[in-house]
N, C-alpha and C. Protein backbone atom coordinates (compact mmCIF):
# COMPACT_ATOMS: atom_id res chain seq x y z
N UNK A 1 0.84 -1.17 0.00
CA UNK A 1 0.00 0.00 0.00
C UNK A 1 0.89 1.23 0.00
N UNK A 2 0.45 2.60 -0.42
CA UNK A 2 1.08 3.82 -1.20
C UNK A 2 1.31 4.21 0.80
N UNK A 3 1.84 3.56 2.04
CA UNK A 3 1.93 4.23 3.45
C UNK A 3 3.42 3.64 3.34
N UNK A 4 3.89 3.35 3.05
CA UNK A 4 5.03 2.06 3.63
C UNK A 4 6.39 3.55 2.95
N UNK A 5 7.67 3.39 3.57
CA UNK A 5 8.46 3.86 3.13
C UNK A 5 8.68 4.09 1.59
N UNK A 6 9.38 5.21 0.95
CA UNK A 6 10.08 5.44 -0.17
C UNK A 6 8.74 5.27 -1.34
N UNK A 7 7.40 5.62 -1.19
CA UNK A 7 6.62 5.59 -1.94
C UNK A 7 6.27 7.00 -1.62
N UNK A 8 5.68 7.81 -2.89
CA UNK A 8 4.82 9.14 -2.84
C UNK A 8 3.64 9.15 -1.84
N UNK A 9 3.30 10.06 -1.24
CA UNK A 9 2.38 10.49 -0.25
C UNK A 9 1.24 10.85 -0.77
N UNK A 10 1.27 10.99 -2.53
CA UNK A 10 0.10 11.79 -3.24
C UNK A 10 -0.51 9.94 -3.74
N UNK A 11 -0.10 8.83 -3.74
CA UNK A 11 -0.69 7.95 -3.94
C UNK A 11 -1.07 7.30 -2.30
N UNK A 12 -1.43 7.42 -1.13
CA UNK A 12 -1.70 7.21 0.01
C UNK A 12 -3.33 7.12 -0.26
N UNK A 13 -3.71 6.13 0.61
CA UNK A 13 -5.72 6.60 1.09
C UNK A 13 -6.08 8.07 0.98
N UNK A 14 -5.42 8.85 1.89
CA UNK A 14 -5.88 10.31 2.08
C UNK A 14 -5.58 11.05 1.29
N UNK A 15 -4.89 10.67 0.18
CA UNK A 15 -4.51 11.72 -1.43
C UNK A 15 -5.83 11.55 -1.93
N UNK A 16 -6.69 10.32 -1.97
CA UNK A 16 -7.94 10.59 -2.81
C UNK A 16 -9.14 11.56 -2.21
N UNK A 17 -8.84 11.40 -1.26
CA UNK A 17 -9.60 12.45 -0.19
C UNK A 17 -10.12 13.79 -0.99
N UNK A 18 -9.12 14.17 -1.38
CA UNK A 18 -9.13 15.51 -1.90
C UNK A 18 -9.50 15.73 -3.56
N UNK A 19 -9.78 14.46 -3.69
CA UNK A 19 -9.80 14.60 -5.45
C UNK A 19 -11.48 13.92 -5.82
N UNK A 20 -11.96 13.91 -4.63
CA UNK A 20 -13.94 13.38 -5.13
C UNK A 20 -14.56 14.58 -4.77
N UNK A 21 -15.62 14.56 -4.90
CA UNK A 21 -16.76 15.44 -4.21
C UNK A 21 -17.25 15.10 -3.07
N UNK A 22 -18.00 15.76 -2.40
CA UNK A 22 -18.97 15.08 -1.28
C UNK A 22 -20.48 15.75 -1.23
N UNK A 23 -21.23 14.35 -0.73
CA UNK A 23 -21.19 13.68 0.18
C UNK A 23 -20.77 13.00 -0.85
N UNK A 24 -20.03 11.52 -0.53
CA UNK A 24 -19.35 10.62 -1.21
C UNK A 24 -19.50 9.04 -0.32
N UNK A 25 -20.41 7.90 -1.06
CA UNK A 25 -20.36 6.86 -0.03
C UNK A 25 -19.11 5.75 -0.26
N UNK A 26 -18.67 4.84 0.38
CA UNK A 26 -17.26 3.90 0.60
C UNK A 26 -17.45 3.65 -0.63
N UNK A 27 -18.12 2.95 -1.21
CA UNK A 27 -18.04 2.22 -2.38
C UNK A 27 -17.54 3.21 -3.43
N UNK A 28 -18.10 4.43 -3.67
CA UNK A 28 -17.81 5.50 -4.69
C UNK A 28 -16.77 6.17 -4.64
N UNK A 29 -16.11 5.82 -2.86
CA UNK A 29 -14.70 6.33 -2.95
C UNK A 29 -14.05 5.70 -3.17
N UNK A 30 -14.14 4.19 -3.15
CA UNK A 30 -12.84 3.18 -3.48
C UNK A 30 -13.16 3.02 -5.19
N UNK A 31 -14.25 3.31 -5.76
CA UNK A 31 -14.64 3.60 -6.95
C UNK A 31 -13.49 4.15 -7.88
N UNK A 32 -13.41 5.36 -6.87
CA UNK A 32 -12.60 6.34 -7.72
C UNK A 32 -10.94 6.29 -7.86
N UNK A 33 -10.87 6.09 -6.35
CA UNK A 33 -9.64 5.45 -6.20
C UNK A 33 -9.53 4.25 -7.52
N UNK A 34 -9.85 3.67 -7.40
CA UNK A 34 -9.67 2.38 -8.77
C UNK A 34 -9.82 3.21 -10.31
N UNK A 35 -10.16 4.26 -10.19
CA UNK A 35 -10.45 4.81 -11.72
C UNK A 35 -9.38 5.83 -11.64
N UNK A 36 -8.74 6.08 -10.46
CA UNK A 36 -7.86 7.35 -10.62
C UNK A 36 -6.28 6.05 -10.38
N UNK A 37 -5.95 5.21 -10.84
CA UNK A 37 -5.20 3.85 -10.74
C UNK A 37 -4.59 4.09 -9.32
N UNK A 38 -5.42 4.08 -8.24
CA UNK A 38 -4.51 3.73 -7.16
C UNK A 38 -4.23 2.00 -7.05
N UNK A 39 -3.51 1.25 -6.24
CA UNK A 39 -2.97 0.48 -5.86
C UNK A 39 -4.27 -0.09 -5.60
N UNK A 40 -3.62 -1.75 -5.63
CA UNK A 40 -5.51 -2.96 -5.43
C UNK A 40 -5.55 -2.44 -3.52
N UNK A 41 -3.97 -2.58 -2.55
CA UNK A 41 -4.21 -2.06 -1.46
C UNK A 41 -4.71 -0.75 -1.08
N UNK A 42 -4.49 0.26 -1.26
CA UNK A 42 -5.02 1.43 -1.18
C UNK A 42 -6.68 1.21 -1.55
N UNK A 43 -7.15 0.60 -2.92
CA UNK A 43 -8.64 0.24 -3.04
C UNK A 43 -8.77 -0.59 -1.70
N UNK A 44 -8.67 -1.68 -1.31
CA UNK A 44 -9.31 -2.57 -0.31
C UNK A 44 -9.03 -1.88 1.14
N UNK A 45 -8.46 -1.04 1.32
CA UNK A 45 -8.22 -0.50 2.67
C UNK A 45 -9.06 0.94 2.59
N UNK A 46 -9.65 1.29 1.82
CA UNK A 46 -10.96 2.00 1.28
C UNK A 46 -12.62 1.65 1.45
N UNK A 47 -12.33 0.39 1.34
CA UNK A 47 -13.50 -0.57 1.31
C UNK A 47 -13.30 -1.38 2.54
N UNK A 48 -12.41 -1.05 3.26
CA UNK A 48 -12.66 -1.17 4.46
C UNK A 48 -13.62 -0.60 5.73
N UNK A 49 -13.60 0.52 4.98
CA UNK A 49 -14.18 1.67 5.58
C UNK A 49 -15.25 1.05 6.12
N UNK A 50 -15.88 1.65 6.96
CA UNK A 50 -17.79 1.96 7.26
C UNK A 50 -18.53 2.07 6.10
N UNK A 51 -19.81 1.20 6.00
CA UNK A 51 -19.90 1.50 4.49
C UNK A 51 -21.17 2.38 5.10
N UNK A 52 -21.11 3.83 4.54
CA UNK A 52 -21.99 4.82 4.94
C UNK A 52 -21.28 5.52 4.00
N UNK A 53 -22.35 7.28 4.10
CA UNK A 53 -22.34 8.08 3.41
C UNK A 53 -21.37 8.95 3.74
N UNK A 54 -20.12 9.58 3.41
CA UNK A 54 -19.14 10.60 4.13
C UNK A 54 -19.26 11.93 3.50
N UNK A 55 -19.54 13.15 4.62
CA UNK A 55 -20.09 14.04 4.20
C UNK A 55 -18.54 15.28 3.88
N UNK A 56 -17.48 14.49 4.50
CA UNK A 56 -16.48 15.81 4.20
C UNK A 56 -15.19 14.67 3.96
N UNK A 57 -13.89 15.35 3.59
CA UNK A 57 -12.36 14.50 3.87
C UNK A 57 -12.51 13.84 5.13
N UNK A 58 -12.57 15.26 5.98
CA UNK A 58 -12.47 14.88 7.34
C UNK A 58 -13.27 13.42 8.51
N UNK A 59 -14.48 13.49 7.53
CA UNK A 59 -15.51 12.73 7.63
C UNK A 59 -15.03 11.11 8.01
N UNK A 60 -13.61 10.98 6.59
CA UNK A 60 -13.41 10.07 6.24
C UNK A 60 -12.17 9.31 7.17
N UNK A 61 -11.38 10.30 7.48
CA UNK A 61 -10.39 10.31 8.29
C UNK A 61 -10.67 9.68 9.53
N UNK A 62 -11.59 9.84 9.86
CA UNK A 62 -12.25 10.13 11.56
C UNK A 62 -11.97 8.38 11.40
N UNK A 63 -12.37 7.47 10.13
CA UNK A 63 -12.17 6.09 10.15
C UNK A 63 -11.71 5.48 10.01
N UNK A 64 -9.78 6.18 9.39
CA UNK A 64 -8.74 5.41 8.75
C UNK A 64 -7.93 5.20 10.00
N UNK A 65 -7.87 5.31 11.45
CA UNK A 65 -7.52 4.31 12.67
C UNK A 65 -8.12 3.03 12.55
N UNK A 66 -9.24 2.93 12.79
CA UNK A 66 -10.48 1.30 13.43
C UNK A 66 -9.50 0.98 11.82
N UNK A 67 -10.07 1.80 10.41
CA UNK A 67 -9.43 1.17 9.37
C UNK A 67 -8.16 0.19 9.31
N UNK A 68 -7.45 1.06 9.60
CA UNK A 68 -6.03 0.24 9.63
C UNK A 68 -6.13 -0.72 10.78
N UNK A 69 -6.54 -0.68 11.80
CA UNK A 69 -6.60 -2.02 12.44
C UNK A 69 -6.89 -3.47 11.98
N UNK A 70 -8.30 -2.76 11.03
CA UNK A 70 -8.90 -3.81 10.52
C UNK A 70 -8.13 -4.19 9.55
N UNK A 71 -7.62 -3.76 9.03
CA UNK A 71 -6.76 -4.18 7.75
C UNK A 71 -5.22 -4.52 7.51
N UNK A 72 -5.20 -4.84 8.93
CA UNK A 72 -3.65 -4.99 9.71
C UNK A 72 -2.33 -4.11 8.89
N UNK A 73 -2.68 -2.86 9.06
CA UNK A 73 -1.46 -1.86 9.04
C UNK A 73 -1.29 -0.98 9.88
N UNK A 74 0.13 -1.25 10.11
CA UNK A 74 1.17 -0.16 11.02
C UNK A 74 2.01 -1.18 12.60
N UNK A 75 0.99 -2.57 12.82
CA UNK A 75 1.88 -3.25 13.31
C UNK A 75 1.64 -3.14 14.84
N UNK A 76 0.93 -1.92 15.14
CA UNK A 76 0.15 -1.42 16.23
C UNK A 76 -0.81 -2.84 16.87
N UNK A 77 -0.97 -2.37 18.05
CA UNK A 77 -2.24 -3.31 18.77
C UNK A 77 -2.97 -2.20 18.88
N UNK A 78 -4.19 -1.79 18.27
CA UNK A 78 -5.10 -1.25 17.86
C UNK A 78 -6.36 -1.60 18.33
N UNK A 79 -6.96 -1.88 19.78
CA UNK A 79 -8.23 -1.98 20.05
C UNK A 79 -9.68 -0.62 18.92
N UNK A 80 -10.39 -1.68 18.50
CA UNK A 80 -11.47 -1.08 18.78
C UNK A 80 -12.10 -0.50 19.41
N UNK A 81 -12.43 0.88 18.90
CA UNK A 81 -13.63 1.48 20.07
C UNK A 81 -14.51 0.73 20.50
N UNK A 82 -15.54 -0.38 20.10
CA UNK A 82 -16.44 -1.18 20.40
C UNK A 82 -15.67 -1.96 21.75
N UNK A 83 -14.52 -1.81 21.92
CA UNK A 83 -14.05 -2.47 22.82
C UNK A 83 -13.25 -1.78 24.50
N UNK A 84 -13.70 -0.58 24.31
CA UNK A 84 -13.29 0.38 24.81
C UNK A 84 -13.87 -0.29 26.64
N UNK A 85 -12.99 -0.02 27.37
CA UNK A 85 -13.38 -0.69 28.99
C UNK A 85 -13.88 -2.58 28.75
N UNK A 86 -13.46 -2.54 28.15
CA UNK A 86 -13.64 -4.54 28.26
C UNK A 86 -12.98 -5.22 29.15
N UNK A 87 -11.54 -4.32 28.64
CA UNK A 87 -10.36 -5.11 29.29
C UNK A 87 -10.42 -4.80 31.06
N UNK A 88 -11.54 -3.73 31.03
CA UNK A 88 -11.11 -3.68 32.59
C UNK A 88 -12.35 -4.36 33.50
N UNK A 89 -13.32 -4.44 32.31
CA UNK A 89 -14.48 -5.34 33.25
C UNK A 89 -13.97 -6.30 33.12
N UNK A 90 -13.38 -7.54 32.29
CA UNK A 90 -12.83 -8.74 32.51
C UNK A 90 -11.97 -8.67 33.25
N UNK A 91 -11.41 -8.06 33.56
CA UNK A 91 -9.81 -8.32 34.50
C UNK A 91 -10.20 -7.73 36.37
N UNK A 92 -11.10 -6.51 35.85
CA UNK A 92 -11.60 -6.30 37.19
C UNK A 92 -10.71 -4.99 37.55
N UNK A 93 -9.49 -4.75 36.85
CA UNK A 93 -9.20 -3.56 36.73
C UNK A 93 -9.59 -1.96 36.22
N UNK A 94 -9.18 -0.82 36.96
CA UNK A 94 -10.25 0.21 36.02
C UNK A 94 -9.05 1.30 36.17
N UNK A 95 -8.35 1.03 34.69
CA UNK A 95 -7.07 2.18 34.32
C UNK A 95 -7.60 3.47 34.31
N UNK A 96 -8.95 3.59 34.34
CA UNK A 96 -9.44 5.68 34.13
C UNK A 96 -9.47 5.90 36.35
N UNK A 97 -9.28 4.87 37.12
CA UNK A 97 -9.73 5.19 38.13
C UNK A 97 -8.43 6.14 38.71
N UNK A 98 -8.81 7.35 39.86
CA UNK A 98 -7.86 8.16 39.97
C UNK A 98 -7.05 7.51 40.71
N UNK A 99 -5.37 7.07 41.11
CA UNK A 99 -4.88 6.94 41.99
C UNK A 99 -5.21 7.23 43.10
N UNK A 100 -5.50 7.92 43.60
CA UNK A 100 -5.23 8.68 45.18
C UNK A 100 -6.58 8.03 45.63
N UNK A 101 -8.30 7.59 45.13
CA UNK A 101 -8.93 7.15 45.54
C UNK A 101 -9.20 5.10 45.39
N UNK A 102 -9.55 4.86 46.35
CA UNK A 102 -9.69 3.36 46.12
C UNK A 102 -11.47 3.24 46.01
């Protein structure tokens, strides 16, 4: 995929960002991406997305974290938001609790 070292930054996910209209839904952005010849990775990590309607760039951004998780790039351990306090009801631990109170 156009993220990895010694490749251009204008072939990346977020270069197409700037080159559709909006509102714009997943499918019509990985659409374009495929008609503007990005990479088959750059398409499938597009279509990763949420498949909903995105009303700005920014829109789109807000999803290329959970994205890359899902699509195992960057190498990161990347919880899901859907998973947000799990780890502390299973374990019984609670990392937001303040020190100083028990």
């Amino acid at each position: 995929m156009a993220r990895r070292f010694g490749e251009p930054p204008e072939r990346s996910p977020a270069a197409i960002l700037s080159q559709v209209e909006y509102p714009i839904s997943r499918d019509d952005l990985s659409m374009a991406a495929a008609e503007a010849g990005y990479e088959v990775d750059t398409i499938n990590f597009l279509r990763s997305l949420p498949d909903r309607t995105y009303q700005s760039p920014h829109d789109v951004m807000r999803e290329f974290a959970e994205a890359e998780a899902r699509f195992g790039i960057g190498g990161r351990d990347v919880h899901h938001r859907g998973d947000l306090g799990k780890e502390a009801v299973e374990t019984g631990s609670s990392p937001t609790r303040d020190p100083g109170h028990s």
